[in-house]
N, C-alpha and C. Protein backbone atom coordinates (compact mmCIF):
# COMPACT_ATOMS: atom_id res chain seq x y z
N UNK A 1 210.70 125.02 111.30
CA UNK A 1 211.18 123.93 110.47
C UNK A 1 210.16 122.80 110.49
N UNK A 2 209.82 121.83 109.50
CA UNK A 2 208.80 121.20 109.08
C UNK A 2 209.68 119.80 110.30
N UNK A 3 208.76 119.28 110.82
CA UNK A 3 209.67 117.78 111.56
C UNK A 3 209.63 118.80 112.68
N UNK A 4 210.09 119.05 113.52
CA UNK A 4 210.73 119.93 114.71
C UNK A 4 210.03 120.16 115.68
N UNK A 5 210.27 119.58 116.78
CA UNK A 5 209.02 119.45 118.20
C UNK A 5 209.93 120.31 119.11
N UNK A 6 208.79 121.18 119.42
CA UNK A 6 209.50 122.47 120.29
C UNK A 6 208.59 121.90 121.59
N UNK A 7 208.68 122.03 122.64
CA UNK A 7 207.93 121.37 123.87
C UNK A 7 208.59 122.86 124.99
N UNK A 8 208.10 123.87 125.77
CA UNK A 8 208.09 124.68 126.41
C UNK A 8 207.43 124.10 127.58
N UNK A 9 208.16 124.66 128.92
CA UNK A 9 208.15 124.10 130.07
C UNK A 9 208.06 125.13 131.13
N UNK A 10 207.41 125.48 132.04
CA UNK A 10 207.82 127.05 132.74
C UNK A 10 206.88 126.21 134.24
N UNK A 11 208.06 126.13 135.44
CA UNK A 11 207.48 126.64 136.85
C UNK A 11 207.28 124.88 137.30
N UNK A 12 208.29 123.89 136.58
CA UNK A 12 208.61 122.35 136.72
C UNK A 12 209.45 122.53 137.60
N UNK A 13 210.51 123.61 137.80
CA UNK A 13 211.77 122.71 138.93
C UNK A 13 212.41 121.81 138.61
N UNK A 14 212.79 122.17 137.45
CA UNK A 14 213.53 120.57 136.90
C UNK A 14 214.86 120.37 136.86
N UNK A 15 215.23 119.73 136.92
CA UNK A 15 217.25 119.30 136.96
C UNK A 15 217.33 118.82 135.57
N UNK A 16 217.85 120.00 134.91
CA UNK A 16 217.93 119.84 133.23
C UNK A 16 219.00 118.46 133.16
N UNK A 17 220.32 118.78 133.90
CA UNK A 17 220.90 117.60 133.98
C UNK A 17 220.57 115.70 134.15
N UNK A 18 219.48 115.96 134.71
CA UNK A 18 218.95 114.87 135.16
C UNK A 18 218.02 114.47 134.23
N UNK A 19 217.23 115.24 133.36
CA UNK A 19 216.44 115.37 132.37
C UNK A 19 217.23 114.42 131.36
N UNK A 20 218.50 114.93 131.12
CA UNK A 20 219.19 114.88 130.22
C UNK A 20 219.27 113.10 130.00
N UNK A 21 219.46 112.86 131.52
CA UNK A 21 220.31 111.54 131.94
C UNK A 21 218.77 110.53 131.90
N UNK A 22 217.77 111.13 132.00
CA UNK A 22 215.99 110.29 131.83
C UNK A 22 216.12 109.99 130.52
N UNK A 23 216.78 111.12 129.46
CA UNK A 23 215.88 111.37 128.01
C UNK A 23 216.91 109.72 127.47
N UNK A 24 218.09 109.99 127.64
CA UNK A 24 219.33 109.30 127.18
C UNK A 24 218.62 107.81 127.79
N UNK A 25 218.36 107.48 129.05
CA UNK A 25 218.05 106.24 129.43
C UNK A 25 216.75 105.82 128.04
N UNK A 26 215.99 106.77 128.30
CA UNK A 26 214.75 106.05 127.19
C UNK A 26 215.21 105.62 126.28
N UNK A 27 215.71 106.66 125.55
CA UNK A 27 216.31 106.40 123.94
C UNK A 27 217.42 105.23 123.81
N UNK A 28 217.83 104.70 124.98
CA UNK A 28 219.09 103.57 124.69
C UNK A 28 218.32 102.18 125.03
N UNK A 29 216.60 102.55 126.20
CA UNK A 29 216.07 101.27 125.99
C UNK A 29 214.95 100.63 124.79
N UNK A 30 215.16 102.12 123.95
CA UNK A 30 214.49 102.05 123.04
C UNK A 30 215.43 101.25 122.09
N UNK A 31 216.71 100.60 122.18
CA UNK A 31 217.49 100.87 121.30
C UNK A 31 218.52 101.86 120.54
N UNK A 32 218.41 102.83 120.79
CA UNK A 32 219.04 103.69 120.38
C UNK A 32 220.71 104.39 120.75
N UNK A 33 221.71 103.83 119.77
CA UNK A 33 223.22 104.55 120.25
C UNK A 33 222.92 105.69 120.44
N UNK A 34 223.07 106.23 121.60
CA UNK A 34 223.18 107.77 121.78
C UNK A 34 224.96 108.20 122.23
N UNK A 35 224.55 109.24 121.86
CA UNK A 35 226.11 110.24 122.52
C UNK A 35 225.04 111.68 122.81
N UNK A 36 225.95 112.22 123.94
CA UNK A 36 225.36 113.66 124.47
C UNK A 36 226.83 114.71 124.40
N UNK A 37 226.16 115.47 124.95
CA UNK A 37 227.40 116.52 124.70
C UNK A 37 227.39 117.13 126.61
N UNK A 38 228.33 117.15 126.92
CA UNK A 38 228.45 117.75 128.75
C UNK A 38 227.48 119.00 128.43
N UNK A 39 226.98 119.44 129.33
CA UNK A 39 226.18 120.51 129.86
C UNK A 39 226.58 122.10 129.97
N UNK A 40 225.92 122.45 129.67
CA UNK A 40 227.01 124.25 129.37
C UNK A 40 225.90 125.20 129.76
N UNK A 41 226.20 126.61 129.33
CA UNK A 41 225.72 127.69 130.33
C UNK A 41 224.32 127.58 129.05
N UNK A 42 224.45 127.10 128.07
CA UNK A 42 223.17 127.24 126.83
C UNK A 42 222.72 126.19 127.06
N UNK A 43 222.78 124.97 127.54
CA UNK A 43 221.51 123.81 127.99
C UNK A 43 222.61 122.44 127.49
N UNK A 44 221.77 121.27 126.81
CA UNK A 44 222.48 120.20 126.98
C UNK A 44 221.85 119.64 125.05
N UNK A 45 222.76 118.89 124.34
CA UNK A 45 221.99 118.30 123.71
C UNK A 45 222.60 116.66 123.47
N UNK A 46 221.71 115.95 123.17
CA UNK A 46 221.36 114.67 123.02
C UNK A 46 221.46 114.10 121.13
N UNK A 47 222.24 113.10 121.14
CA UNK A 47 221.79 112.54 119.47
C UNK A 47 221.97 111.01 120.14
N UNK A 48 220.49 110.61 119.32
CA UNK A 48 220.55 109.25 118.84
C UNK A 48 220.17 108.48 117.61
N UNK A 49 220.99 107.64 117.23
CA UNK A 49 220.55 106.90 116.04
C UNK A 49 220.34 105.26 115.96
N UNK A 50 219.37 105.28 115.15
CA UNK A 50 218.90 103.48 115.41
C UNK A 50 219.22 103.01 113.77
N UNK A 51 220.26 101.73 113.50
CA UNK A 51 220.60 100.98 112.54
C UNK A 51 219.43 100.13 112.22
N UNK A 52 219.21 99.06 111.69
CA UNK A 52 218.78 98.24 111.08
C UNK A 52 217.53 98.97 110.12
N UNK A 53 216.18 98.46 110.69
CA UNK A 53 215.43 99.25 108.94
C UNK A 53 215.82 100.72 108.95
N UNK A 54 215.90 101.15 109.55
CA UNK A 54 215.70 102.77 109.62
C UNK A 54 217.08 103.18 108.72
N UNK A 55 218.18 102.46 108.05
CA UNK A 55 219.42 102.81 107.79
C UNK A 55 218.68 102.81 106.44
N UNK A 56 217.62 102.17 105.52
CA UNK A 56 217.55 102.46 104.29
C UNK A 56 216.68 103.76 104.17
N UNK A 57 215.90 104.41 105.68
CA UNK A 57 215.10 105.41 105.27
C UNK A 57 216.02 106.55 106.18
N UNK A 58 216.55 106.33 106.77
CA UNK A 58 217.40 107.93 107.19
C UNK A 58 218.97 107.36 106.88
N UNK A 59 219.59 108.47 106.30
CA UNK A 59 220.98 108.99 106.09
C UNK A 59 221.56 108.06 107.27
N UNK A 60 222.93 107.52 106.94
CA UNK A 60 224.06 106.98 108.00
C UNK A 60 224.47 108.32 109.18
N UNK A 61 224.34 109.11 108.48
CA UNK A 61 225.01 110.59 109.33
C UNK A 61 223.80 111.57 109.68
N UNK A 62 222.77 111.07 109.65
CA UNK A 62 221.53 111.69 110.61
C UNK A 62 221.27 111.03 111.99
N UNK A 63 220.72 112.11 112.51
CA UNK A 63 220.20 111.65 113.75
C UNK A 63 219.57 111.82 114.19
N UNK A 64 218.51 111.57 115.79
CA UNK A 64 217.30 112.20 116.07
C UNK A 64 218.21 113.46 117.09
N UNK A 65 217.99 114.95 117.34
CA UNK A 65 218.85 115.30 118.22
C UNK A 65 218.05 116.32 118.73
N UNK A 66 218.15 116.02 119.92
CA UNK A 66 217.63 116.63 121.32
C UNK A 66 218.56 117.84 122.24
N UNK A 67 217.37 119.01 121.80
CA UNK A 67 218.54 120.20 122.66
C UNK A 67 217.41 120.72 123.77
N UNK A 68 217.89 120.70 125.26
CA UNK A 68 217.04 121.26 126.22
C UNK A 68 218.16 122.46 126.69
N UNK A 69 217.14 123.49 126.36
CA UNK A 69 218.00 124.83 126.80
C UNK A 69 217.10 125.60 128.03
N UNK A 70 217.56 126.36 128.49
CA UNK A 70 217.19 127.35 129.79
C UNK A 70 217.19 127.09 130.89
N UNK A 71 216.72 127.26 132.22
CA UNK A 71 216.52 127.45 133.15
C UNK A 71 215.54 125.90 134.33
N UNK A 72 215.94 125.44 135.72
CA UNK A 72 215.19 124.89 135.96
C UNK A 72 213.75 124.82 135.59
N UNK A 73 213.06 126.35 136.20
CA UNK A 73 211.94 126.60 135.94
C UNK A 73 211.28 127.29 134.49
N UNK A 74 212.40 127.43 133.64
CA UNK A 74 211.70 128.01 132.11
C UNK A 74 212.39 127.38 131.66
N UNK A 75 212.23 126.13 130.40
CA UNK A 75 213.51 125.37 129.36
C UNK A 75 212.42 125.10 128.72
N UNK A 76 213.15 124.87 127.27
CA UNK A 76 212.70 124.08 126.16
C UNK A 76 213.17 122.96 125.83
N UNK A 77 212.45 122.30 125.10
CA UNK A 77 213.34 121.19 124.61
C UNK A 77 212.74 120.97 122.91
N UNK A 78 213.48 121.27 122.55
CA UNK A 78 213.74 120.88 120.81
C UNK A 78 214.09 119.70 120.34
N UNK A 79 213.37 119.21 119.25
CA UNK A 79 213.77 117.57 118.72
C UNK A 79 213.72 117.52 118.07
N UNK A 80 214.56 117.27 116.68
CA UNK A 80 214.27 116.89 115.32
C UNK A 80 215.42 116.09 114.98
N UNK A 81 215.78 116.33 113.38
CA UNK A 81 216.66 115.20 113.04
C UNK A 81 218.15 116.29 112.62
N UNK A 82 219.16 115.94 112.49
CA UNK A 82 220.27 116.28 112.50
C UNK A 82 221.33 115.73 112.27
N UNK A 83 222.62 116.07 111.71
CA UNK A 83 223.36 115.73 111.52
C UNK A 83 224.48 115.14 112.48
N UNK A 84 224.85 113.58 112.74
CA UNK A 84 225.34 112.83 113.40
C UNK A 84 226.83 113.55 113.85
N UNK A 85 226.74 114.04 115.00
CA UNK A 85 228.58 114.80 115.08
C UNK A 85 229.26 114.04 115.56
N UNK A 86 230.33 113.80 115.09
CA UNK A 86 231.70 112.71 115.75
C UNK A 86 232.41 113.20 116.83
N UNK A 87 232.36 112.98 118.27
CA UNK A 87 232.76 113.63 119.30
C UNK A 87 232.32 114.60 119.82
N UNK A 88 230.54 114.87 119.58
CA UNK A 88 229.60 114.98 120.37
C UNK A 88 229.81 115.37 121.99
N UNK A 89 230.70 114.12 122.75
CA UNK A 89 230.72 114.13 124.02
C UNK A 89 232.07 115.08 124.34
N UNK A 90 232.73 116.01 123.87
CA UNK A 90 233.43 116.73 123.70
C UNK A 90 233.24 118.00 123.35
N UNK A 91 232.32 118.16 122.82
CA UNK A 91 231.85 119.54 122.16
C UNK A 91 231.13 119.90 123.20
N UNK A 92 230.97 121.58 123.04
CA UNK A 92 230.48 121.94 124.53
C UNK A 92 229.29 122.69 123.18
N UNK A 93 227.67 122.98 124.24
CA UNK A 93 226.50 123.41 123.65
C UNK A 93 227.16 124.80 123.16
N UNK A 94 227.90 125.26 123.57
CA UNK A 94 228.04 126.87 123.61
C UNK A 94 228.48 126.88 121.84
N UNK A 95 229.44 125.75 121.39
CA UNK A 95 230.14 125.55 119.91
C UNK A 95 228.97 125.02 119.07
N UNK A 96 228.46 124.21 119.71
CA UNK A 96 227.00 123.35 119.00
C UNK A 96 226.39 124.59 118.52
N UNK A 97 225.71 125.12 119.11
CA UNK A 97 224.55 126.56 118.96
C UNK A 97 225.30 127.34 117.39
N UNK A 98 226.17 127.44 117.18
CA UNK A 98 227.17 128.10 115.92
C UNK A 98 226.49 127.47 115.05
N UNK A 99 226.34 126.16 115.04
CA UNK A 99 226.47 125.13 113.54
C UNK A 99 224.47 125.14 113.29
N UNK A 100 224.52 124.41 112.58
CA UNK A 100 222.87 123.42 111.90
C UNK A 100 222.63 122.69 112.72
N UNK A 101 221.97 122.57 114.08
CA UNK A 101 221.83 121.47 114.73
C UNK A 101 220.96 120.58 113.94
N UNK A 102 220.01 121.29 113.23
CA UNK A 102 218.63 120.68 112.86
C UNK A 102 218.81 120.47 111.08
N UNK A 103 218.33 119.75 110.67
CA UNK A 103 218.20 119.68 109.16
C UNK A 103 216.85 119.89 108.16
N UNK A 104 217.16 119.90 107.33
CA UNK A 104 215.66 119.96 106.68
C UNK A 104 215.51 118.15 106.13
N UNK A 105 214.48 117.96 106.19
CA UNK A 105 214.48 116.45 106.04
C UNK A 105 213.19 115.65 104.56
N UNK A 106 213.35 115.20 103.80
CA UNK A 106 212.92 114.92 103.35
C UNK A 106 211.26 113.77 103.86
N UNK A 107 210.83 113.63 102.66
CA UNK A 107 209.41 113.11 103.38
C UNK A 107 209.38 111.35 104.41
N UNK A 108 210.10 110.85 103.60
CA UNK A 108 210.48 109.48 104.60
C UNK A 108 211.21 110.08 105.97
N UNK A 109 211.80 110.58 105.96
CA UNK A 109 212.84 111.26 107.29
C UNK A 109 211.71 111.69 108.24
N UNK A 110 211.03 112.73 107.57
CA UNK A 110 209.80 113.58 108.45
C UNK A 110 208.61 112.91 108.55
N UNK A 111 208.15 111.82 107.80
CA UNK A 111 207.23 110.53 108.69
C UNK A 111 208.26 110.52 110.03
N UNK A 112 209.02 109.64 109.53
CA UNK A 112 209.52 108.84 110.96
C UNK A 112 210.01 109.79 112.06
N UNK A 113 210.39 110.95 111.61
CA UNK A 113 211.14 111.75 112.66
C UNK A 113 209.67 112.68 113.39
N UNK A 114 208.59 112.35 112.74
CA UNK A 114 207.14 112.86 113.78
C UNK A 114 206.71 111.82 114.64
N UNK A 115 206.90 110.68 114.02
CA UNK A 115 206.52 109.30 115.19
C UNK A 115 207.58 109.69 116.35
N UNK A 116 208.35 109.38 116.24
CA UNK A 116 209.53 109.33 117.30
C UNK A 116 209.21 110.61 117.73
N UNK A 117 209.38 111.89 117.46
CA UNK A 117 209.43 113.23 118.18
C UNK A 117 208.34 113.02 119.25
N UNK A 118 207.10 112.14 118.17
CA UNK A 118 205.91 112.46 119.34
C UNK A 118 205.64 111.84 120.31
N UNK A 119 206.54 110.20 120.34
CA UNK A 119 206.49 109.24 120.99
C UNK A 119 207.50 109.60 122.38
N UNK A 120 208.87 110.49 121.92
CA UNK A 120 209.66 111.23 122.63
C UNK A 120 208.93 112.38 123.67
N UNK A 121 208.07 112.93 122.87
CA UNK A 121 207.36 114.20 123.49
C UNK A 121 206.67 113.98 124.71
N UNK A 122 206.01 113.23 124.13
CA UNK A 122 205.14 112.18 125.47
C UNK A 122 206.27 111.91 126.78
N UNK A 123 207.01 111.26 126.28
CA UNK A 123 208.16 110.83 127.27
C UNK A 123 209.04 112.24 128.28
N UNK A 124 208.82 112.73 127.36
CA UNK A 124 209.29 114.36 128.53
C UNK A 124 208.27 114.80 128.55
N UNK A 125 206.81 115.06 128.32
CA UNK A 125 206.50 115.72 129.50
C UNK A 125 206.13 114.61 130.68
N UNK A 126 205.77 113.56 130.64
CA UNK A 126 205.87 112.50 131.33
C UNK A 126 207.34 112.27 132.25
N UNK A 127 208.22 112.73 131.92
CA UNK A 127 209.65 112.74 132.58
C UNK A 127 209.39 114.08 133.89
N UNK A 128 209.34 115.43 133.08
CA UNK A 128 209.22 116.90 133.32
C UNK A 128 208.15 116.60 134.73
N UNK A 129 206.83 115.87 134.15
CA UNK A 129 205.63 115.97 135.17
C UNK A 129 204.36 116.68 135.20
């Protein structure tokens, strides 16, 4: 998918959970409302969205959304833009994985959603180590 930062990780030792709880701190001192979804046997995912300019160039019901799936020592983490879910923190990854996490995004969307992915990217492997 055009926009979409895939970041592969193998032989970190990482506490995906804790990952989860780093990625969420950034993105909320970045500004950003986030909601996550609890943690399941398929990994964890993350949405955040930022109001003011960004509301005339991305959709009210998009979001940036962050899925880290697999294993301490083998996970990915996926980032692109997506559709804003209402009760997020309720939905378990296992129901998420069914739907569109990811969207196709038009060209204003996919500027901004490569800044942020890459500015994000940085930030996990910088988190990861």
């Amino acid at each position: 998918m055009i926009g979409e930062k895939v970041q592969q990780f193998q032989g970190k030792h990482t506490d995906l959970g804790q990952l989860q709880g780093q990625i969420e701190g950034y993105l909320k001192s970045e500004g950003f409302t986030v909601q996550s979804s609890p943690g399941g046997t398929h990994g964890y995912v993350i949405q955040a969205k930022k109001g003011g300019f960004l509301a005339g160039i991305i959709d009210a019901d998009r979001a940036l959304t962050i899925m880290i799936s697999g294993n301490a020592d083998d996970f990915t983490v996926r980032t692109g833009v997506g559709k804003w879910l209402e009760r997020l923190g309720i939905a378990a990854v296992e129901t998420l994985l069914i739907s569109e996490l990811f969207l196709v995004v038009d060209v204003a969307e996919m500027a901004w959603n490569v800044e942020i992915e890459e500015k994000l990217a940085k930030k996990v492997a910088e988190l990861v180590g």
